[in-house]
Protein backbone atom coordinates (compact mmCIF):
# COMPACT_ATOMS: atom_id res chain seq x y z
CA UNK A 1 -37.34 68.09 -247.03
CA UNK A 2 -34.21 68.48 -245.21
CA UNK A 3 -31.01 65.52 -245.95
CA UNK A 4 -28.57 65.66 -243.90
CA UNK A 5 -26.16 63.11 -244.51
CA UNK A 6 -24.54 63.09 -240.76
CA UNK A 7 -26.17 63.39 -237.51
CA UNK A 8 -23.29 65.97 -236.21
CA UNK A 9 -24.36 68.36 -238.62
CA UNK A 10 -27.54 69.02 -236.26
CA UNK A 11 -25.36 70.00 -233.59
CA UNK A 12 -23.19 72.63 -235.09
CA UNK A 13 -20.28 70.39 -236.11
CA UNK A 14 -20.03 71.57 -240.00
CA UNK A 15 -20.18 68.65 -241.91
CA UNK A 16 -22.08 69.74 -245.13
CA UNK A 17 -24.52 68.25 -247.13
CA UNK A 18 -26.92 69.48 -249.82
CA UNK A 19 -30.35 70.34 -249.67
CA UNK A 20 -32.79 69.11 -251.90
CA UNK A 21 -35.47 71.45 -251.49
CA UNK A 22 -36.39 73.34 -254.76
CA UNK A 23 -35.94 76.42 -253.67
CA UNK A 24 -32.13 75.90 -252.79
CA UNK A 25 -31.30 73.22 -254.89
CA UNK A 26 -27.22 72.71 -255.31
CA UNK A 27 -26.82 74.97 -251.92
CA UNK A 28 -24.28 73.16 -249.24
CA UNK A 29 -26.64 73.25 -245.95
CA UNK A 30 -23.98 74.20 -243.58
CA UNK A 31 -24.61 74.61 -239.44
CA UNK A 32 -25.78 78.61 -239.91
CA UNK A 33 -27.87 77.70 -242.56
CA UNK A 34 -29.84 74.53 -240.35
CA UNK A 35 -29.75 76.86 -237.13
CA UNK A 36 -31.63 79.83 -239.69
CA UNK A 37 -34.21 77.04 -240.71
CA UNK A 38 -34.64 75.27 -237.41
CA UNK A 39 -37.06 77.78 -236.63
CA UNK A 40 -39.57 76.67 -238.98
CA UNK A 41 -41.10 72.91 -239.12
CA UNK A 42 -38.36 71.05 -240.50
CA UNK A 43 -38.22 67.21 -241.31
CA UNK A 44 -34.98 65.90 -240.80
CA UNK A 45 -33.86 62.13 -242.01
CA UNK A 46 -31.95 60.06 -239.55
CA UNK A 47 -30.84 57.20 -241.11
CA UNK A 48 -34.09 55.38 -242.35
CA UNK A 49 -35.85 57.20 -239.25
CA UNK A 50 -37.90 60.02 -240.07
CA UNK A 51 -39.01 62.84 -237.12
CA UNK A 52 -40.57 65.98 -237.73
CA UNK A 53 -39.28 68.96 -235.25
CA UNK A 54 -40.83 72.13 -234.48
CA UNK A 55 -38.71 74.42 -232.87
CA UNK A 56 -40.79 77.75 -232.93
CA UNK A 57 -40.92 78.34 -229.27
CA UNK A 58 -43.32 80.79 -227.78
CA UNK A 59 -41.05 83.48 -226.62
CA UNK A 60 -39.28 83.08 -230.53
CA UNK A 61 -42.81 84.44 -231.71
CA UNK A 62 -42.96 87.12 -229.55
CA UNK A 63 -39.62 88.83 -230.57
CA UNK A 64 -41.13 91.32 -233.53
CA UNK A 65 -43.62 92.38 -231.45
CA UNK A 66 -41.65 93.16 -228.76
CA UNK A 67 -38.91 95.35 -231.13
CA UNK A 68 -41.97 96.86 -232.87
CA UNK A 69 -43.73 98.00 -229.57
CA UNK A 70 -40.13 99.00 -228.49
CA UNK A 71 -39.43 100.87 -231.90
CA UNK A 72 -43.09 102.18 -231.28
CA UNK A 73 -42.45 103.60 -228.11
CA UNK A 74 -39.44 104.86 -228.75
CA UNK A 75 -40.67 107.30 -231.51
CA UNK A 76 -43.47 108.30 -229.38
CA UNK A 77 -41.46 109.85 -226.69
CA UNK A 78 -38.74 111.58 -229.39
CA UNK A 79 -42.11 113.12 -231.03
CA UNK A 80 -43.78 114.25 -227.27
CA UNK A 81 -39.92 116.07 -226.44
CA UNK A 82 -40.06 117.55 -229.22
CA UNK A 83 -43.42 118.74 -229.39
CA UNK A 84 -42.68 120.26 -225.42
CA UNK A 85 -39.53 121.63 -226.05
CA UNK A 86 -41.05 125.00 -227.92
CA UNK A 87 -43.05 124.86 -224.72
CA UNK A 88 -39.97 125.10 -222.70
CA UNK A 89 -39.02 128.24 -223.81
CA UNK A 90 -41.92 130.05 -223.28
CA UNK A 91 -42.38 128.66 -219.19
CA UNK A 92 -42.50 131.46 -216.62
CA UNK A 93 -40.78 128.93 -214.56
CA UNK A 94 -37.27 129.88 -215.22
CA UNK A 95 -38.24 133.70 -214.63
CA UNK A 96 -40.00 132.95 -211.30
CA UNK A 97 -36.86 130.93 -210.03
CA UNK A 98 -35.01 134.25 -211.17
CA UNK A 99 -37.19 136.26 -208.96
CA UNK A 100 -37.61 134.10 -205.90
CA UNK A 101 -33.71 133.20 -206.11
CA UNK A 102 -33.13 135.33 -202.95
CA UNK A 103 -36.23 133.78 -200.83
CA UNK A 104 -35.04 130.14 -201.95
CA UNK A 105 -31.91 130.64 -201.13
CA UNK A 106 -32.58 132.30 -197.94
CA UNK A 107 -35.35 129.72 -196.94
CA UNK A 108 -32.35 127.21 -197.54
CA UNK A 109 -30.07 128.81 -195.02
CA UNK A 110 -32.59 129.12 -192.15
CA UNK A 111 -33.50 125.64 -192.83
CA UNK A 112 -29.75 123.98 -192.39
CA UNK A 113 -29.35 126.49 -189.32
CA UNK A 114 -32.85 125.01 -187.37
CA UNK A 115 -33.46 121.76 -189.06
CA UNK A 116 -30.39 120.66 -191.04
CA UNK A 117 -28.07 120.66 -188.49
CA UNK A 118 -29.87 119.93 -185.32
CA UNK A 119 -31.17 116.98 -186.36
CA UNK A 120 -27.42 115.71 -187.67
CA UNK A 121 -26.10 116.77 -184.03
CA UNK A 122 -29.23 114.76 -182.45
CA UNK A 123 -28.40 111.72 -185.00
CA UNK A 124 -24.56 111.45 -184.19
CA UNK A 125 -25.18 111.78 -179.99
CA UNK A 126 -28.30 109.26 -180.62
CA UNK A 127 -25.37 106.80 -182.27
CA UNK A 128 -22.74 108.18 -179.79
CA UNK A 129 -24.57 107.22 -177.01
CA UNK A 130 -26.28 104.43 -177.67
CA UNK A 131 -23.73 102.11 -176.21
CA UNK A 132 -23.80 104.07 -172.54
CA UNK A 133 -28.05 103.65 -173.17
CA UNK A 134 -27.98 99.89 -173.39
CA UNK A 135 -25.49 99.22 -170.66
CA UNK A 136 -27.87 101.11 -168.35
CA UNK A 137 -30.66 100.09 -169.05
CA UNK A 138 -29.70 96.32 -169.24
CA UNK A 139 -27.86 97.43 -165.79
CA UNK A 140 -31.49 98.70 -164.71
CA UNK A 141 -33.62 95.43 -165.86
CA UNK A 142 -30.92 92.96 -163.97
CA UNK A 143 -30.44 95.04 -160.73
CA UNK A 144 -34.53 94.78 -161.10
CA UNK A 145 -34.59 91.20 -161.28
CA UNK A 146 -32.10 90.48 -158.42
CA UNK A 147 -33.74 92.64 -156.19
CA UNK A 148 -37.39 90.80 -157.00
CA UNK A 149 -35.62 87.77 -156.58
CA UNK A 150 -34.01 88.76 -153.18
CA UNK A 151 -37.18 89.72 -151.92
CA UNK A 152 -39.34 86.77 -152.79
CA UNK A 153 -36.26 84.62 -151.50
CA UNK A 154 -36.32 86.36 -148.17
CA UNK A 155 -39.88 85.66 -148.10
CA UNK A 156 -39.81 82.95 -148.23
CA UNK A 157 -37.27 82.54 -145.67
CA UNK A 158 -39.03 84.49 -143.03
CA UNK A 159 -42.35 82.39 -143.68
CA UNK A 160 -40.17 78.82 -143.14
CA UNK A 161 -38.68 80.78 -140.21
CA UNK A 162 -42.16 81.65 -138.45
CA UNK A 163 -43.31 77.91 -139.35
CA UNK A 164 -40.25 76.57 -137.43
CA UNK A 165 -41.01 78.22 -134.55
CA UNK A 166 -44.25 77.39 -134.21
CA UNK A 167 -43.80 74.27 -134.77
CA UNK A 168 -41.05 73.80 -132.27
CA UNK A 169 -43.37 75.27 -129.62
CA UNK A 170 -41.45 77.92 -127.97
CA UNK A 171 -44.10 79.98 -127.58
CA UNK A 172 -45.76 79.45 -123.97
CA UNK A 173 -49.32 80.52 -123.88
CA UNK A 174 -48.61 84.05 -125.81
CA UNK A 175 -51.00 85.58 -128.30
CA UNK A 176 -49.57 87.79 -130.71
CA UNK A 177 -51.89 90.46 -131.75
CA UNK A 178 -51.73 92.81 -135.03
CA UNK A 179 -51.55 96.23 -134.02
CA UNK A 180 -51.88 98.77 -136.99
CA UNK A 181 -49.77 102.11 -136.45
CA UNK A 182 -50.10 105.27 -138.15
CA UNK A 183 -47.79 104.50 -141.07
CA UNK A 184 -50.00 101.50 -141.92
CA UNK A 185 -47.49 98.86 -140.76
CA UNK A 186 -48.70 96.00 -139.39
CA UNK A 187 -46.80 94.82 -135.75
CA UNK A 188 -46.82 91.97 -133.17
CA UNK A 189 -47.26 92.72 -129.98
CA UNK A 190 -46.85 90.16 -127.30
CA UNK A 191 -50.03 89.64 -124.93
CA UNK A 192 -49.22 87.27 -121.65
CA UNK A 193 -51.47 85.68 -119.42
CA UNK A 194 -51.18 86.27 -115.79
């Protein structure tokens, strides 16, 4: 059993007071000492109140086992590089790059001449031009729309047009009769009566 003579003591403020456990009997419990033992079950007294906290949270448990997988790992991959390094030295690999040095280096030239370089050029007019693209084509899609609108607008114009006249009777006892040409356009032609 833990007694603490002053609540403050709890919170770090280092107001000592001894310990009457047998194991550390005479020690002065100071805030160290209470935040090392906190993480066991401790009863504390509070005045004449007595509470029993448990501290030992979950994640506080799985600290060892964490460094010990960590430590774990760690000697594993020292022991695998040093088991592969003798294998290191006796790879072909640094004798065939030796050999092929001249293809490589050759294969890397021909590639920065037909790949490497046309596709930067392509890249920067792509972003030089992209600007001029846009103002087009948004140039394209309104001139479009205006000329869609114009059309339906005159339309409609020419319909209300035809209406008026009919309906103003102008027209004596004419017939107007389709007649389709060669160019598939449709015309009026006025037919009188005599």
């Amino acid at each position: 059993m833990y007694n603490l003579r002053h609540t403050d003591s709890l919170f770090g403020n280092a107001a000592p007071a001894k310990h009457t456990d047998s194991n550390f009997q005479g020690l002065p419990l100071t805030s160290m000492t209470a935040q090392r033992l906190s993480a066991e079950t401790a009863t504390v007294t509070l005045g004449h109140n007595v509470q029993q906290l448990t501290t030992s949270a979950p994640l506080v448990q799985l600290i060892p086992y964490l460094k010990a997988a960590f430590t774990g790992l760690q000697y594993i991959s020292a022991l695998s590089v040093s088991l592969f390094r003798p294998l290191a030295l006796l790879s072909p690999i640094p004798v065939l790059l030796y050999v092929f040095a001249p293809v490589i280096v050759f294969t890397d030239i021909v590639a920065t001449i037909f790949i490497r370089s046309p596709y930067r050029i392509v890249t920067y007019l792509i972003d030089a031009l992209f600007p001029l693209y846009v103002f087009c084509g948004v140039a394209c899609i309104t001139g479009g729309l205006i000329g869609l609108a114009a059309r339906v607008l005159c339309r409609i114009f020419v319909a209300c047009a035809e209406n008026k006249d009919e309906e103003d009777g102008k027209h004596d006892e004419s017939k107007k009769i389709g007649v389709k040409g060669k160019s598939r356009t449709v015309g009026k032609v006025e037919v009188t009566s005599r």
